[in-house]
C-alpha atoms as a PDB file:
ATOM      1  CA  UNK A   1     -21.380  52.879  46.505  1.00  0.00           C
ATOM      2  CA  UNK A   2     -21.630  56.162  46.016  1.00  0.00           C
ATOM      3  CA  UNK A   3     -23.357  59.638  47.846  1.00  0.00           C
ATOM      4  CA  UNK A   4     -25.503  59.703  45.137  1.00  0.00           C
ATOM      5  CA  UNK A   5     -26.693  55.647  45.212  1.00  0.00           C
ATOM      6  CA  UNK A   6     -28.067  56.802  48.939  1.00  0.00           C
ATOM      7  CA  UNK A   7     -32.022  57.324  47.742  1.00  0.00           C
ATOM      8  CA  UNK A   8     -31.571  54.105  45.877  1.00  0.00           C
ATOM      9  CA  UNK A   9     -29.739  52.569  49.227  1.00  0.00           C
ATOM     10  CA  UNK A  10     -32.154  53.659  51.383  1.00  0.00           C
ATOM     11  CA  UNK A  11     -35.281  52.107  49.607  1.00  0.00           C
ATOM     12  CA  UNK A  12     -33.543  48.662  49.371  1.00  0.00           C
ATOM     13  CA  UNK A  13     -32.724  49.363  52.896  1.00  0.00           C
ATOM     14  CA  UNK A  14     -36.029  50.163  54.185  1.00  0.00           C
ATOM     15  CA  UNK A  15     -37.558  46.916  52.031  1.00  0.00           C
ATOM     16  CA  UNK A  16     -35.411  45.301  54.769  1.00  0.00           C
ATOM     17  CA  UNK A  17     -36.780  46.624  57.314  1.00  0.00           C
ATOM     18  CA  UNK A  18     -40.175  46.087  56.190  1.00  0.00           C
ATOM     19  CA  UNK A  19     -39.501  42.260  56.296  1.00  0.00           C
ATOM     20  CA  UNK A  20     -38.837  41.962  60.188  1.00  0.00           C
ATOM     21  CA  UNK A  21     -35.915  39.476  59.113  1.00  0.00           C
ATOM     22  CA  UNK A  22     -33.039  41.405  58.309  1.00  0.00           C
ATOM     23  CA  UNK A  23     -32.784  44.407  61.306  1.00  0.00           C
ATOM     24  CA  UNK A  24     -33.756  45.421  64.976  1.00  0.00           C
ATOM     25  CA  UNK A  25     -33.583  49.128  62.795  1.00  0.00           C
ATOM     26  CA  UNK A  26     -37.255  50.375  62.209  1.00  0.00           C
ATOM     27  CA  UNK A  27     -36.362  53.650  60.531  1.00  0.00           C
ATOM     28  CA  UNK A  28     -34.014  54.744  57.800  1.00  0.00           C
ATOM     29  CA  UNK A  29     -31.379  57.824  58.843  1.00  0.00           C
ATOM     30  CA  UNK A  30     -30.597  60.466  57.512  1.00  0.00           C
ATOM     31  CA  UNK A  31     -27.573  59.480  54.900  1.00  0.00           C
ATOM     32  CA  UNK A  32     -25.077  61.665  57.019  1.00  0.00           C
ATOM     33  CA  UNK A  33     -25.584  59.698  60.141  1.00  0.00           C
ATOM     34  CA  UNK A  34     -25.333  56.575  58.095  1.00  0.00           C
ATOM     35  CA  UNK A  35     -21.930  57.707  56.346  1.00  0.00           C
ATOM     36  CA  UNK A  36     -20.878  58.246  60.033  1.00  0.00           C
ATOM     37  CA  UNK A  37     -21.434  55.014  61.247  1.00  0.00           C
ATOM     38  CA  UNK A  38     -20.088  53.049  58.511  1.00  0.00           C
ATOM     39  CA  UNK A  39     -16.458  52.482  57.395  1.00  0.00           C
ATOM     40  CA  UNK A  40     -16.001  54.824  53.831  1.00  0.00           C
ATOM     41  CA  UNK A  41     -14.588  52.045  52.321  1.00  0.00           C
ATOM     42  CA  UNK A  42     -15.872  48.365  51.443  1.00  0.00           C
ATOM     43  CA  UNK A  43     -19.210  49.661  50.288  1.00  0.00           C
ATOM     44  CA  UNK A  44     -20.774  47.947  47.046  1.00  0.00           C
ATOM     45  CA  UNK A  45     -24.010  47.890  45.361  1.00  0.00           C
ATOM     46  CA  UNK A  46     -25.481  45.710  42.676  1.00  0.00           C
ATOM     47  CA  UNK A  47     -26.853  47.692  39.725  1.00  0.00           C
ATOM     48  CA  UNK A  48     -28.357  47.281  36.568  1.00  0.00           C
ATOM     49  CA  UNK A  49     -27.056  50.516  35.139  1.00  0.00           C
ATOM     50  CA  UNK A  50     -30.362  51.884  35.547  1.00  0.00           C
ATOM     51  CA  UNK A  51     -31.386  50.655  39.335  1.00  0.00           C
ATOM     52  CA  UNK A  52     -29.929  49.317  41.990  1.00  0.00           C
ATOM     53  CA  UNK A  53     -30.811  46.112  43.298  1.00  0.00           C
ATOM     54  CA  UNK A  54     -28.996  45.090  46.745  1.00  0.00           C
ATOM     55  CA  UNK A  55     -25.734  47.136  48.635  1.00  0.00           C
ATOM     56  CA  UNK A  56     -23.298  45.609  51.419  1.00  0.00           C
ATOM     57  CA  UNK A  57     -21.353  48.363  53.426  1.00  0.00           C
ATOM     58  CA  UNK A  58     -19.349  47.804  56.632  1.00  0.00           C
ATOM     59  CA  UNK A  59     -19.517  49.184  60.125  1.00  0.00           C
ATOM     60  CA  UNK A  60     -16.371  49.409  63.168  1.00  0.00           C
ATOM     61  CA  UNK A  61     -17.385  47.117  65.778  1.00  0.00           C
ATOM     62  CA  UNK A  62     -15.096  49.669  68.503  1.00  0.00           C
ATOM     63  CA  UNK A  63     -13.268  52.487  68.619  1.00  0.00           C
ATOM     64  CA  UNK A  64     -10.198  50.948  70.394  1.00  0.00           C
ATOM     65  CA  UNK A  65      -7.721  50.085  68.230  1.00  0.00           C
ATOM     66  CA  UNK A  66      -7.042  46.545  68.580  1.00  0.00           C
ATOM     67  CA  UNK A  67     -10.234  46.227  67.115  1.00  0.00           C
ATOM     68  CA  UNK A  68      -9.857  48.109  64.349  1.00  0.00           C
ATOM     69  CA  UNK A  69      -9.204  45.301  61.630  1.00  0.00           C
ATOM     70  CA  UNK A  70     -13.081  43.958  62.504  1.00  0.00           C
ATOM     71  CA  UNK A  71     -15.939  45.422  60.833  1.00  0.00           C
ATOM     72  CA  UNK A  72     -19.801  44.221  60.973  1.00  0.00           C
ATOM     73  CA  UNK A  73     -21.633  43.555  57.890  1.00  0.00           C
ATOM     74  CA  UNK A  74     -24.570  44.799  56.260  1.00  0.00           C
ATOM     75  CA  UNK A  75     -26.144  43.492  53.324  1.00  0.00           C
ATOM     76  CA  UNK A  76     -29.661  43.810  52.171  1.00  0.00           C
ATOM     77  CA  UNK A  77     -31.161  43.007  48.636  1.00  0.00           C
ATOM     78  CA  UNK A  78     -34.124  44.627  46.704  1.00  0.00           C
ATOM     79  CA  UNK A  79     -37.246  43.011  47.232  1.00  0.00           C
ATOM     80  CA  UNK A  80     -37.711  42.092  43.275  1.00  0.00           C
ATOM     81  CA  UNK A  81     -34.282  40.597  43.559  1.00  0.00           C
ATOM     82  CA  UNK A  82     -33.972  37.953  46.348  1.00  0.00           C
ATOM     83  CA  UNK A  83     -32.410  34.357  45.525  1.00  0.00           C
ATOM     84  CA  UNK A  84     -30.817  35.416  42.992  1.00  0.00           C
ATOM     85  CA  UNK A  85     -26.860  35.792  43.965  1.00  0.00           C
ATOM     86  CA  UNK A  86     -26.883  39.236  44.457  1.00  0.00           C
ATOM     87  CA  UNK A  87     -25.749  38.292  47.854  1.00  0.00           C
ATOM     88  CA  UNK A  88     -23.303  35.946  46.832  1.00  0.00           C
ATOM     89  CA  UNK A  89     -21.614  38.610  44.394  1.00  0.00           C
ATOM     90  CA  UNK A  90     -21.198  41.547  46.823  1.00  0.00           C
ATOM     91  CA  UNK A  91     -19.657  39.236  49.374  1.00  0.00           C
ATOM     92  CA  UNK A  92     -17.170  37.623  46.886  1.00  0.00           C
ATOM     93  CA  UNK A  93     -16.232  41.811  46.212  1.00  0.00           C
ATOM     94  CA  UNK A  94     -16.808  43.091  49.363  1.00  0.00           C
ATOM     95  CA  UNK A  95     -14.845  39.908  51.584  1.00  0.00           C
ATOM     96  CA  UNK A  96     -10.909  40.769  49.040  1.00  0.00           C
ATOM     97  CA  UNK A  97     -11.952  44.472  49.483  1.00  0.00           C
ATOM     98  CA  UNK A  98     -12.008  44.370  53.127  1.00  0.00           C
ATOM     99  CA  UNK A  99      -8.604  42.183  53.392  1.00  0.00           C
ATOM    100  CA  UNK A 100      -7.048  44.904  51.240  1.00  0.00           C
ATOM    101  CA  UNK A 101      -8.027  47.546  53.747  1.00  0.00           C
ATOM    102  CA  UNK A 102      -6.298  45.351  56.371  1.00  0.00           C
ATOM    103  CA  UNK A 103      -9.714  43.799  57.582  1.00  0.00           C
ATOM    104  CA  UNK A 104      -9.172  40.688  59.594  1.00  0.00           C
ATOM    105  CA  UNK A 105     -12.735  39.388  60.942  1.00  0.00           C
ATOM    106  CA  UNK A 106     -15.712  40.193  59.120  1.00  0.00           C
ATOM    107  CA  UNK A 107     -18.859  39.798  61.468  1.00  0.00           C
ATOM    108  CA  UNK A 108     -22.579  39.499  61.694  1.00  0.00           C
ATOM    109  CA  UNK A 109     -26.039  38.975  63.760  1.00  0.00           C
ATOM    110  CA  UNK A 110     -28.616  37.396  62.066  1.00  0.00           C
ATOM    111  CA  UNK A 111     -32.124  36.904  63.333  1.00  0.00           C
ATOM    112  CA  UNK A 112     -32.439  32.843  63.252  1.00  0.00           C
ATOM    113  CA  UNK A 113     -35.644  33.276  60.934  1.00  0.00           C
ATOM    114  CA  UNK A 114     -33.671  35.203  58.153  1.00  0.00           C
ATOM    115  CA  UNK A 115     -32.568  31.514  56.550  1.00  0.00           C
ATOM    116  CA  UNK A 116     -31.634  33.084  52.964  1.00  0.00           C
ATOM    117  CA  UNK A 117     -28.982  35.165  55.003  1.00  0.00           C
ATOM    118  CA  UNK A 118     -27.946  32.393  57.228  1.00  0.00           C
ATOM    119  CA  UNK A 119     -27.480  30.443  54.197  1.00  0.00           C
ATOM    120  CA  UNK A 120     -25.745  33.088  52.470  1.00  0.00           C
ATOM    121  CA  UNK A 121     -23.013  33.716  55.476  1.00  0.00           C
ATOM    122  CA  UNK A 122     -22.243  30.040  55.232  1.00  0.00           C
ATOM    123  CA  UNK A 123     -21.351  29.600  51.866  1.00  0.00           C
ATOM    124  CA  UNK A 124     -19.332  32.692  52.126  1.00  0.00           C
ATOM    125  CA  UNK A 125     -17.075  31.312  54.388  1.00  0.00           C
ATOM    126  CA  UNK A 126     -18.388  32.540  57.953  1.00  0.00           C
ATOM    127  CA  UNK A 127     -18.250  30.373  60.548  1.00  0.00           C
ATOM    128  CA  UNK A 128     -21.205  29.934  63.176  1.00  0.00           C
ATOM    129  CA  UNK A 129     -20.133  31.249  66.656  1.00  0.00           C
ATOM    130  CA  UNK A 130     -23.110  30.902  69.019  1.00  0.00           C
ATOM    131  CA  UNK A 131     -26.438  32.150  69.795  1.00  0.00           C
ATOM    132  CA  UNK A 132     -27.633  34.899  71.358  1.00  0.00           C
ATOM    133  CA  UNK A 133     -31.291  34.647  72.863  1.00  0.00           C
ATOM    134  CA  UNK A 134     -33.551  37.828  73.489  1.00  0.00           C
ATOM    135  CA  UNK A 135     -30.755  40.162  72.846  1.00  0.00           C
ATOM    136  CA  UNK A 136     -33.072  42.536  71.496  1.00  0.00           C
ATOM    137  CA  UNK A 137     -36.593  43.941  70.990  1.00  0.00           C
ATOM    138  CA  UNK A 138     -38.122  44.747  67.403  1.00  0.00           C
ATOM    139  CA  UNK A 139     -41.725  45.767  66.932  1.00  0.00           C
ATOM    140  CA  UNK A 140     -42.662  44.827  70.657  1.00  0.00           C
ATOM    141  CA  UNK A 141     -41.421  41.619  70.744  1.00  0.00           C
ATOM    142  CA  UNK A 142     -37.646  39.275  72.226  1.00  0.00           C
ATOM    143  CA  UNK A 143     -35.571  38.691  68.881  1.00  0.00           C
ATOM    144  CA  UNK A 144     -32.834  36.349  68.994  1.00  0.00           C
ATOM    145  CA  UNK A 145     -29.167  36.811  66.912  1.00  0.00           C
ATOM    146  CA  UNK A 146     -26.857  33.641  65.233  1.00  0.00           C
ATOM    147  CA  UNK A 147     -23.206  35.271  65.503  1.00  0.00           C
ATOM    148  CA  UNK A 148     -21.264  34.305  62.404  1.00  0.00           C
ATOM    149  CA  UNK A 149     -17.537  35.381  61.558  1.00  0.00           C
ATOM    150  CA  UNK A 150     -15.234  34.825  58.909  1.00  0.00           C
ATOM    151  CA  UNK A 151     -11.318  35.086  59.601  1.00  0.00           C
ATOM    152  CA  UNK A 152      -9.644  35.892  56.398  1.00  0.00           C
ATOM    153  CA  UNK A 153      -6.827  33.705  55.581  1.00  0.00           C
ATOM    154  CA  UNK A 154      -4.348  36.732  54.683  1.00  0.00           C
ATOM    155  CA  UNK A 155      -4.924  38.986  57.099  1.00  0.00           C
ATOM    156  CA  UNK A 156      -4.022  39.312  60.551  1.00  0.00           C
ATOM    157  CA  UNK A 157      -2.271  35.449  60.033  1.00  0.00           C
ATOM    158  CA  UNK A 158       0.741  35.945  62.097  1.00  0.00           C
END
């Protein structure tokens, strides 16, 4: 991913948001706050050469140092472009990036209604960790999180 995929980022990103599944977020940022709050490396996108069609970026989950080898996930396809692996192939980049830039856990909430991405963080290798009831409100109304993780085997082993 690049500065310049950002208008392209941003439209797959607000398709997400439009679904209610995939974000308490109702509003895109500005692409400078975004930069800020994501890690500048480990961010992919899935293009066509023409378009893009689905991005994964990751995010710090502190700013205290011992946790500084876990990042949250984001990944969000294009709405023309669901079910079709897109997911699958930024996570099978995006998982040996992350170990290379001395990533150790690799985490995510999921609303429990968002099944494709459920789905999606299982076959990848994330493990289920619990469930988090009316942790948050979206459009008026309680939403509820499944915590996944994955552990990478080569990082952070010893």
């Amino acid at each position: 991913m690049q500065p310049a995929d950002w208008p392209e980022v941003a439209r797959i990103y607000a398709e997400g948001m439009a679904t209610g599944l995939a974000t308490f977020e109702t509003q895109v940022p500005e692409y400078e706050a975004w930069d800020r709050a994501h890690l500048s490396t480990c961010r992919w996108v899935a293009d066509t050469g023409g378009s893009l069609l689905g991005w994964a970026a990751l995010s710090p989950v502190s700013g205290r140092c011992v946790y500084g080898g876990v990042a949250e996930l984001s990944i969000y396809v294009g709405s023309g472009h669901r079910g079709k692996g897109l997911g699958r192939a930024l996570l099978t980049v995006l998982i040996p990036d992350s170990e290379a830039a001395g990533l150790w856990t690799l985490q995510s909430g999921v609303f429990p209604e968002n099944t494709a991405s459920i789905g999606l963080h299982l076959a990848m290798g994330f493990r289920q960790l619990g469930y988090r009831e009316r942790i948050g409100r979206r459009d008026g109304s309680w939403k509820d999180n499944v915590l996944f993780e994955r552990r990478s085997p080569k990082i952070g082993i010893d």
